[in-house]
N, C-alpha and C. Protein backbone atom coordinates (compact mmCIF):
# COMPACT_ATOMS: atom_id res chain seq x y z
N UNK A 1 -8.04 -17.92 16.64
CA UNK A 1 -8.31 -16.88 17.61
C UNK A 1 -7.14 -15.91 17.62
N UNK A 2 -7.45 -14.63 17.84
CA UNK A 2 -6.18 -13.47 17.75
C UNK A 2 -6.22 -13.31 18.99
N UNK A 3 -4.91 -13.37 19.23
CA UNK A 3 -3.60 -13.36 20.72
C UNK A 3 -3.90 -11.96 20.93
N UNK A 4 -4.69 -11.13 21.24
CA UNK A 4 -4.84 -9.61 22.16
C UNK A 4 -3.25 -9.11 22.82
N UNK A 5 -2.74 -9.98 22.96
CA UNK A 5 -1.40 -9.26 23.48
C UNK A 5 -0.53 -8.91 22.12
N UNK A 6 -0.37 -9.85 21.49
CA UNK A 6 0.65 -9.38 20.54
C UNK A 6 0.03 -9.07 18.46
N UNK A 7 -1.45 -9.03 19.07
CA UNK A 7 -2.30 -8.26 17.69
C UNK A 7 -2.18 -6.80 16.98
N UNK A 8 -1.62 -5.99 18.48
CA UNK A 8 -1.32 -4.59 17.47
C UNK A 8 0.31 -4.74 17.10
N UNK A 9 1.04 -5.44 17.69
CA UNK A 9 2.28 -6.19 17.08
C UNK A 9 2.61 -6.59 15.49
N UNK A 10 1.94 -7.38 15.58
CA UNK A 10 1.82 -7.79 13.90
C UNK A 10 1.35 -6.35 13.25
N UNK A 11 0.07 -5.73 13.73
CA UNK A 11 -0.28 -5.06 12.55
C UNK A 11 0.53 -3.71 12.28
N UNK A 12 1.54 -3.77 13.46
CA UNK A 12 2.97 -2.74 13.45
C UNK A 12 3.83 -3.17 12.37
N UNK A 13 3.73 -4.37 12.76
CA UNK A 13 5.02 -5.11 11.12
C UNK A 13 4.54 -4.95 10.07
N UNK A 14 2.94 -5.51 9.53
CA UNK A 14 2.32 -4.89 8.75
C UNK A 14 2.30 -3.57 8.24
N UNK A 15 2.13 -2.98 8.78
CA UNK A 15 2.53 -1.28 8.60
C UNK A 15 3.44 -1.22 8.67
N UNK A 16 4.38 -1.61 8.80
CA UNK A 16 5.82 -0.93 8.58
C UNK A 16 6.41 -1.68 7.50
N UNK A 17 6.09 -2.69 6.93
CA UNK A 17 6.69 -3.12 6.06
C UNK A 17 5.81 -3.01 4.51
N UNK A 18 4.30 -2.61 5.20
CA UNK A 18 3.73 -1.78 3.61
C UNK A 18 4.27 -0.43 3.50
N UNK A 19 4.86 0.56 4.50
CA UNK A 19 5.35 1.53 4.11
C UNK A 19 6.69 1.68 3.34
N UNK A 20 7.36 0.53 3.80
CA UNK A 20 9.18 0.70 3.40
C UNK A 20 8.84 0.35 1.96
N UNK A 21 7.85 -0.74 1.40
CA UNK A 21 7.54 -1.15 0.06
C UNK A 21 6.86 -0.23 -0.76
N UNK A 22 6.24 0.89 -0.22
CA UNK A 22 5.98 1.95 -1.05
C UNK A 22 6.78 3.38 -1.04
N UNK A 23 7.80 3.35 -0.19
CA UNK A 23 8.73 4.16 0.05
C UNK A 23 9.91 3.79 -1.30
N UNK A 24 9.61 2.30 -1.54
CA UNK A 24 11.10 1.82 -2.29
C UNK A 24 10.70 2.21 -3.83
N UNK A 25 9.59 1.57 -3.83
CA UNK A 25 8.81 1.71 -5.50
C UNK A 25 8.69 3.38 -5.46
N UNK A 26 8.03 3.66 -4.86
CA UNK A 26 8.12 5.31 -5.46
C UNK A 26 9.78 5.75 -5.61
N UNK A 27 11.09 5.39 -4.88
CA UNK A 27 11.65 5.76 -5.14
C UNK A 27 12.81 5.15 -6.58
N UNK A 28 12.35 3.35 -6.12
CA UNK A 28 12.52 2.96 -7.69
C UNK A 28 12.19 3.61 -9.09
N UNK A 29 10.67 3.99 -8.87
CA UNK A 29 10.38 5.12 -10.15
C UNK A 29 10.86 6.51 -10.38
N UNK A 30 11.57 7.43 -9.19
CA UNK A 30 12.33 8.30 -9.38
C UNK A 30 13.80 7.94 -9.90
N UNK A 31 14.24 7.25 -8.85
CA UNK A 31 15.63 7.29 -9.09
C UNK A 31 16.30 6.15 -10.65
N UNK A 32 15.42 5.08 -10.74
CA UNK A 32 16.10 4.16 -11.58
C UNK A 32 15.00 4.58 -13.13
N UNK A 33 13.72 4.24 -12.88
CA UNK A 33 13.02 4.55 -14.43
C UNK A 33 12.89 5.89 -14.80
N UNK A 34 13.05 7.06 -13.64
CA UNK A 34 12.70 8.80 -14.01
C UNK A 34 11.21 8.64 -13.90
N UNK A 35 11.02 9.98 -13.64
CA UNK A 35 9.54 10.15 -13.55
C UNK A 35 8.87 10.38 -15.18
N UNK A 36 9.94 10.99 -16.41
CA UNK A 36 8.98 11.04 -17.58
C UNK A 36 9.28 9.60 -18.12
N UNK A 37 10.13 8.61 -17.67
CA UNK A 37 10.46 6.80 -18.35
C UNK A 37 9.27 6.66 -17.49
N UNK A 38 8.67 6.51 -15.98
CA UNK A 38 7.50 6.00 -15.65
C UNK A 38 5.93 6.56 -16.07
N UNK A 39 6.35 8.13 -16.53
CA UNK A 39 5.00 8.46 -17.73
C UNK A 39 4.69 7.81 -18.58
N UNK A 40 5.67 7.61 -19.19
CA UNK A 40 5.96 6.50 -20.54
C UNK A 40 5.57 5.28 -20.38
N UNK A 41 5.62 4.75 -19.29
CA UNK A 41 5.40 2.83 -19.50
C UNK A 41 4.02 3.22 -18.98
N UNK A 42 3.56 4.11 -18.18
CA UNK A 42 1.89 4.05 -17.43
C UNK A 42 1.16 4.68 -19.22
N UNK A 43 1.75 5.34 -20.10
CA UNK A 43 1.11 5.52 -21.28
C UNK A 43 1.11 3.55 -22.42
N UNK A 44 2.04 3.54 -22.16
CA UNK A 44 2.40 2.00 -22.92
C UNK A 44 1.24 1.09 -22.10
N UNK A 45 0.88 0.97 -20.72
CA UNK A 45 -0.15 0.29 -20.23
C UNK A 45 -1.51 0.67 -19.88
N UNK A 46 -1.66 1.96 -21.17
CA UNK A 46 -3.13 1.94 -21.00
C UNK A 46 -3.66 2.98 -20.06
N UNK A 47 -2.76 3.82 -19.16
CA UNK A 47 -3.23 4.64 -17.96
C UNK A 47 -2.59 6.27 -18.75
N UNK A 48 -3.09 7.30 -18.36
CA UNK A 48 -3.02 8.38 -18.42
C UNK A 48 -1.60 8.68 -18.08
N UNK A 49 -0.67 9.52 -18.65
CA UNK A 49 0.77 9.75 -18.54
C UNK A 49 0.98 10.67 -17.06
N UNK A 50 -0.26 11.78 -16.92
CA UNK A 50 -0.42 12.39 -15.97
C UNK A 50 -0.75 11.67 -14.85
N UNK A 51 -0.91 10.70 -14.38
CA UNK A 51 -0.63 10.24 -13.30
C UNK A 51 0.75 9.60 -12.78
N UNK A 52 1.39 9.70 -13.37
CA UNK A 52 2.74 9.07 -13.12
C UNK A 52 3.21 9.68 -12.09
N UNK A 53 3.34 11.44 -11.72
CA UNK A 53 3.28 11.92 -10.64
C UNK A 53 3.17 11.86 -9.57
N UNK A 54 1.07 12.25 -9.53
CA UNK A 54 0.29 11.93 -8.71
C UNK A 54 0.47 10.12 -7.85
N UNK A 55 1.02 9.01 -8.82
CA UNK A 55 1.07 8.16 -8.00
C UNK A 55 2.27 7.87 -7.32
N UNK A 56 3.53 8.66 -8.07
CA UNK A 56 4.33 8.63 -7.04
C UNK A 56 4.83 9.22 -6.14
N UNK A 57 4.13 10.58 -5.71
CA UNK A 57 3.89 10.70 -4.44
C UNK A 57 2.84 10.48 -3.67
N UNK A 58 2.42 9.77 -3.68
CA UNK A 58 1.34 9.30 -2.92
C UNK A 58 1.86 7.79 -2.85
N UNK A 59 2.81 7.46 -3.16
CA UNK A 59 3.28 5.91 -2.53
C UNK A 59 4.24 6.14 -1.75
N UNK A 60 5.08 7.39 -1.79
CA UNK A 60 6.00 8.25 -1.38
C UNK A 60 5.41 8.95 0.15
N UNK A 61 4.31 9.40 0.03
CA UNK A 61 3.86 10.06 1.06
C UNK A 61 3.19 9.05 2.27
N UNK A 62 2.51 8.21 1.03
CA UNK A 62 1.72 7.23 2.02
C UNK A 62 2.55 6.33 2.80
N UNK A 63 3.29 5.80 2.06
CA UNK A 63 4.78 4.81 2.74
C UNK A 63 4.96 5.39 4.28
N UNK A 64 5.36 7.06 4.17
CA UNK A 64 5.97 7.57 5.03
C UNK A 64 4.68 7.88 6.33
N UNK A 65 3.48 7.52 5.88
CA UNK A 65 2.43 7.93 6.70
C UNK A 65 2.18 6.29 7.40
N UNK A 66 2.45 5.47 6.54
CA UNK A 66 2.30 4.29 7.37
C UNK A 66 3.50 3.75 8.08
N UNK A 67 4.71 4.31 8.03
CA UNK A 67 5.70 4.05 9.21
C UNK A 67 5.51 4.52 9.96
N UNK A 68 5.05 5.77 10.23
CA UNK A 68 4.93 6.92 11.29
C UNK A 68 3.54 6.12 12.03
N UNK A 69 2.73 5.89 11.08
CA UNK A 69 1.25 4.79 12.01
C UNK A 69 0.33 6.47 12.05
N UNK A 70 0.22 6.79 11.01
CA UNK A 70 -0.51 8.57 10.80
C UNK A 70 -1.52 7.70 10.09
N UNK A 71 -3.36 7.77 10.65
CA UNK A 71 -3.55 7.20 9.48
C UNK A 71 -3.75 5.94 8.83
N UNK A 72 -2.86 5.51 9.59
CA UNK A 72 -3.11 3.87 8.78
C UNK A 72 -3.85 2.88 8.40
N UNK A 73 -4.61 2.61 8.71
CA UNK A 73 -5.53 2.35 7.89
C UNK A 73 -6.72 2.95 6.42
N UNK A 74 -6.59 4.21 6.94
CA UNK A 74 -7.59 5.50 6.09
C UNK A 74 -5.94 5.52 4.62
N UNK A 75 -4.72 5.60 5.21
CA UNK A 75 -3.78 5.77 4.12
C UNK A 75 -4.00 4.29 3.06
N UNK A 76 -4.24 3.22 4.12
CA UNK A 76 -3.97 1.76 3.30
C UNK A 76 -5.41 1.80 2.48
N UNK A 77 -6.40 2.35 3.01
CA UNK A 77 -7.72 2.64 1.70
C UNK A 77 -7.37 3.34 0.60
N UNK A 78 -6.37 4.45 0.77
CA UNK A 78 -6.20 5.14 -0.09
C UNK A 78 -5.39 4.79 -1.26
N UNK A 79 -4.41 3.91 -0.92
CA UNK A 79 -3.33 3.66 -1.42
C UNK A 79 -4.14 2.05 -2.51
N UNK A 80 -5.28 1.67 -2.22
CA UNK A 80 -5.84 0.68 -3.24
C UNK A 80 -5.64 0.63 -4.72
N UNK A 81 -6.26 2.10 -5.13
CA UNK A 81 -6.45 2.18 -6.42
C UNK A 81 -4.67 2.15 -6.81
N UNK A 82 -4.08 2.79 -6.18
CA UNK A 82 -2.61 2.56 -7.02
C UNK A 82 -1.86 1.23 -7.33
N UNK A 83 -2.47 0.11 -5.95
CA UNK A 83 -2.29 -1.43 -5.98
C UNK A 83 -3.11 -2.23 -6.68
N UNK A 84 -4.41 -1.57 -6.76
CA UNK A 84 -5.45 -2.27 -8.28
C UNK A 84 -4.19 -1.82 -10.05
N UNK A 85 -4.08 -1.10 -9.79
CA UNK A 85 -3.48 -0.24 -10.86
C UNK A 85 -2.22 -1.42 -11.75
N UNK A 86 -1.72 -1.37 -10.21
CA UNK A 86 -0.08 -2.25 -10.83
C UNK A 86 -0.64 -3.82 -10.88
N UNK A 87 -1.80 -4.35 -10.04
CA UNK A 87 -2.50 -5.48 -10.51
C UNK A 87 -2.40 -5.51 -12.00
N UNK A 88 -3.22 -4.68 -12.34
CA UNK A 88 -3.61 -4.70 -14.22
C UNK A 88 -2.95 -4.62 -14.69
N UNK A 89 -1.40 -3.48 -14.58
CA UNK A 89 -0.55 -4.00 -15.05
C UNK A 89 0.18 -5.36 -15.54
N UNK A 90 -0.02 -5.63 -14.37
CA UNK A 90 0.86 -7.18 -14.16
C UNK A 90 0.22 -8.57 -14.37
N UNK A 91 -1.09 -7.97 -14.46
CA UNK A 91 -1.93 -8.98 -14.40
C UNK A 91 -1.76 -10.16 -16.06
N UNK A 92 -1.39 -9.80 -16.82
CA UNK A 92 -1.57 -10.60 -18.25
C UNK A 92 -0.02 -11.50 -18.26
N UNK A 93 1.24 -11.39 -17.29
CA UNK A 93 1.99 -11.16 -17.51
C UNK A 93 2.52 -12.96 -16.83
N UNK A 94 0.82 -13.67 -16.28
CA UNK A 94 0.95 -14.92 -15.68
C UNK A 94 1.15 -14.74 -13.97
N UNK A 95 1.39 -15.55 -13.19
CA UNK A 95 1.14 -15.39 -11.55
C UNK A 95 2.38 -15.20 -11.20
N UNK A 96 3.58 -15.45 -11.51
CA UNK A 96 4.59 -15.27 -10.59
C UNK A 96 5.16 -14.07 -10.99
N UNK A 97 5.99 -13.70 -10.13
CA UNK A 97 6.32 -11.69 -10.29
C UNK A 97 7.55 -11.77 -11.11
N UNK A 98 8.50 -13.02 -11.25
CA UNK A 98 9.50 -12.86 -11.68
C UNK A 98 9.30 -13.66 -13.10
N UNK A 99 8.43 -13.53 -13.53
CA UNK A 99 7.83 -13.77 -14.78
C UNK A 99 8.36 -12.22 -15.97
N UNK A 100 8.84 -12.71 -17.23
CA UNK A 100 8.71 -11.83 -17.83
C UNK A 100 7.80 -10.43 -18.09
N UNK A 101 8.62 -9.20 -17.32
CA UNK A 101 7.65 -8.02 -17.07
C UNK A 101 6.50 -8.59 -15.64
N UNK A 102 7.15 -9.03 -14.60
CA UNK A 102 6.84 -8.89 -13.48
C UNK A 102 5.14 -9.80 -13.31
N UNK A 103 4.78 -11.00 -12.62
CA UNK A 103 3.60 -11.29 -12.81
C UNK A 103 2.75 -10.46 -12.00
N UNK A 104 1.39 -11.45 -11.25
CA UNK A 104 0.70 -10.51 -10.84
C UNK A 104 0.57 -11.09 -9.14
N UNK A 105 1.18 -12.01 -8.76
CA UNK A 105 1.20 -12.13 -7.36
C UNK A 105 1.81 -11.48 -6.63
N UNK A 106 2.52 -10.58 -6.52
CA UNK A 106 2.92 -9.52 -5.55
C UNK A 106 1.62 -8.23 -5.49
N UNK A 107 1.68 -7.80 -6.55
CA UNK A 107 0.47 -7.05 -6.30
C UNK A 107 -0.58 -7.62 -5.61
N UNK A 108 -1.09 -8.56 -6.14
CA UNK A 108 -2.24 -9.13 -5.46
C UNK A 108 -2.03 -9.78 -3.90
N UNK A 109 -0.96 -9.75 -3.38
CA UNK A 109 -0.20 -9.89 -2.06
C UNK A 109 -0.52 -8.49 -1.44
N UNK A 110 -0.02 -7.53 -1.81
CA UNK A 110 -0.11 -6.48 -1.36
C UNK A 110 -1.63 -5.47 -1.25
N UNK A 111 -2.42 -5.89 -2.22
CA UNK A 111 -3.82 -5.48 -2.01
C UNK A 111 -4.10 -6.46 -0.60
N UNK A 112 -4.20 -7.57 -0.49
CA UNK A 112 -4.67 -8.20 0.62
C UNK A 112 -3.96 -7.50 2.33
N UNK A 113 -2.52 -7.47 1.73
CA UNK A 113 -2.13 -6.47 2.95
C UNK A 113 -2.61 -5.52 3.27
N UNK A 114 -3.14 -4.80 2.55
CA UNK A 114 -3.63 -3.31 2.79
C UNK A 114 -4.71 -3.36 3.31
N UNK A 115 -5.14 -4.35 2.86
CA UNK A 115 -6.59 -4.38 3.06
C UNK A 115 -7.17 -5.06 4.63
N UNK A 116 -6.23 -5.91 4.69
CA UNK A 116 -5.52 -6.43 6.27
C UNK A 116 -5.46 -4.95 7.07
N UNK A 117 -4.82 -4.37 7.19
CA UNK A 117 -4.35 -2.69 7.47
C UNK A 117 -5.66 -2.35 7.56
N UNK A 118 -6.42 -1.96 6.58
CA UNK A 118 -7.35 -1.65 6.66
C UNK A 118 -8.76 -2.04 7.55
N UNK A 119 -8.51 -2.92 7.50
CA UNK A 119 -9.79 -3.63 8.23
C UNK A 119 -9.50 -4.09 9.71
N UNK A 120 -8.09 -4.30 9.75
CA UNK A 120 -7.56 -5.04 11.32
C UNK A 120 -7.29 -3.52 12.01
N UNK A 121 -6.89 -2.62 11.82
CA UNK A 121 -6.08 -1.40 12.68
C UNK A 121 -5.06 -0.68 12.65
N UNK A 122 -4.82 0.31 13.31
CA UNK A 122 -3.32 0.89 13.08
C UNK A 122 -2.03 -0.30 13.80
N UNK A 123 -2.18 -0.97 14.71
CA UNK A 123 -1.27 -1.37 15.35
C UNK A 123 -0.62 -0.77 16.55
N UNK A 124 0.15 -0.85 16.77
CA UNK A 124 0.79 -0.79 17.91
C UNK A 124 1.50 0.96 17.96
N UNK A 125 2.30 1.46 18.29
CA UNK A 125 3.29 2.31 17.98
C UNK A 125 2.77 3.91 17.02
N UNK A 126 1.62 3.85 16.77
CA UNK A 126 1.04 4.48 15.64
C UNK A 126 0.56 5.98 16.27
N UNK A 127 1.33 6.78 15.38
CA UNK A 127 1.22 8.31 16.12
C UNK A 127 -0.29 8.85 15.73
N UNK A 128 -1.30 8.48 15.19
CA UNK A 128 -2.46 8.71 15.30
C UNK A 128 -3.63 7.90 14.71
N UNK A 129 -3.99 6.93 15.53
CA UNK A 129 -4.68 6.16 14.72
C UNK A 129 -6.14 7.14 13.75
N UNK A 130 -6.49 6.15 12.76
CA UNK A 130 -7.16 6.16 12.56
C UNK A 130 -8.74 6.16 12.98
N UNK A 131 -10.02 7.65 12.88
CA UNK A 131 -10.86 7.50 14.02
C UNK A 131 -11.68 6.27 13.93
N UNK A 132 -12.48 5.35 14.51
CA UNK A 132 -13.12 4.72 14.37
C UNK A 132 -14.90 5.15 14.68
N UNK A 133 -15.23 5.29 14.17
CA UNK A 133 -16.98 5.65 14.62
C UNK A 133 -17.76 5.09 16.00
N UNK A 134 -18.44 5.84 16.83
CA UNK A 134 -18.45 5.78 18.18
C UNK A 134 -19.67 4.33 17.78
N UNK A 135 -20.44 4.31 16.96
CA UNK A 135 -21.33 3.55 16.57
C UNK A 135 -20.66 2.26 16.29
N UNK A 136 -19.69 1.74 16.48
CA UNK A 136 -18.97 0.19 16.03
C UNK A 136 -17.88 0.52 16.95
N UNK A 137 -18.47 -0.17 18.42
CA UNK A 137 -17.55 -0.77 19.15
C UNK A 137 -16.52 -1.30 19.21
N UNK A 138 -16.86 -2.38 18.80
CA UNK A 138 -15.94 -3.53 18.42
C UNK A 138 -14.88 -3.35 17.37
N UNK A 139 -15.08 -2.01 16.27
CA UNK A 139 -14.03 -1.97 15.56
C UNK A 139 -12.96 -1.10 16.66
N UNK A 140 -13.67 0.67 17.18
CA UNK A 140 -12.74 0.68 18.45
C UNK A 140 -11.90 0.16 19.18
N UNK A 141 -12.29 -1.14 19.60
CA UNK A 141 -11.72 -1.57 20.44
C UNK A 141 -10.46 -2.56 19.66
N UNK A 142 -10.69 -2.77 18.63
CA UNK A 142 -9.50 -3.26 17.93
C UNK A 142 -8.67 -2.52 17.21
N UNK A 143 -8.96 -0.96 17.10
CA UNK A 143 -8.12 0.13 16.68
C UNK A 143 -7.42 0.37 17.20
């Protein structure tokens, strides 16, 4: 059973700690691999070089949209395909992350978070939740 008092609590920690983790990686890929070294390995794994960009600001932006609680849930939908993405990456690479070239259980940690985010609420503290449709009550009322 979920504790109503301290449910938008958690999903504050939740959100705030999927944002600082996409705040870090986008800035891991600026500052330590460069943005044309992270063109390069998203070409080496099969993905288009031109997104290397596009996904790191949008882990960059989104990070900063889910500390603020802008969004949050509609950002944690958005932010999937970039966490399917580094799945496949990581995915051949065996289950643990500290597996040669990173496995695939963190990613797959972090899709479930989001998706948590997604489906549970903005949380607590959140400068605009996400709207919920007047037609589903019950999600309302847990937004």
């Amino acid at each position: 059973m979920t504790d109503p008092r301290f449910a938008p609590y958690a999903l504050t920690l939740l959100r705030l700690s999927l944002g600082v983790m996409f705040i870090a990686h986008a800035w891991l890929k600026v500052a330590v691999f460069t943005v044309p070294g992270f063109a390069g390995f998203m070409a080496q794994a099969g993905f288009p070089p031109s997104l290397a960009l596009p996904v790191i600001v949008a882990e960059a932006l989104g990070g900063v949209a889910l500390i603020l609680g802008l969004y949050a849930r509609a950002v944690s939908v958005v932010l999937l395909p970039v966490l399917a993405g580094a799945l496949m990456v990581h995915a051949g690479n065996g289950w643990v992350f500290n597996a040669p070239n990173g496995g695939w259980e963190y990613p797959a940690f972090l899709i479930v978070g989001a998706l948590v985010q997604a489906l549970a609420g903005d949380g607590a503290l959140a400068l605009r939740a996400t709207p919920v449709p007047a037609s589903r009550p019950a999600l309302a009322a847990a937004a």
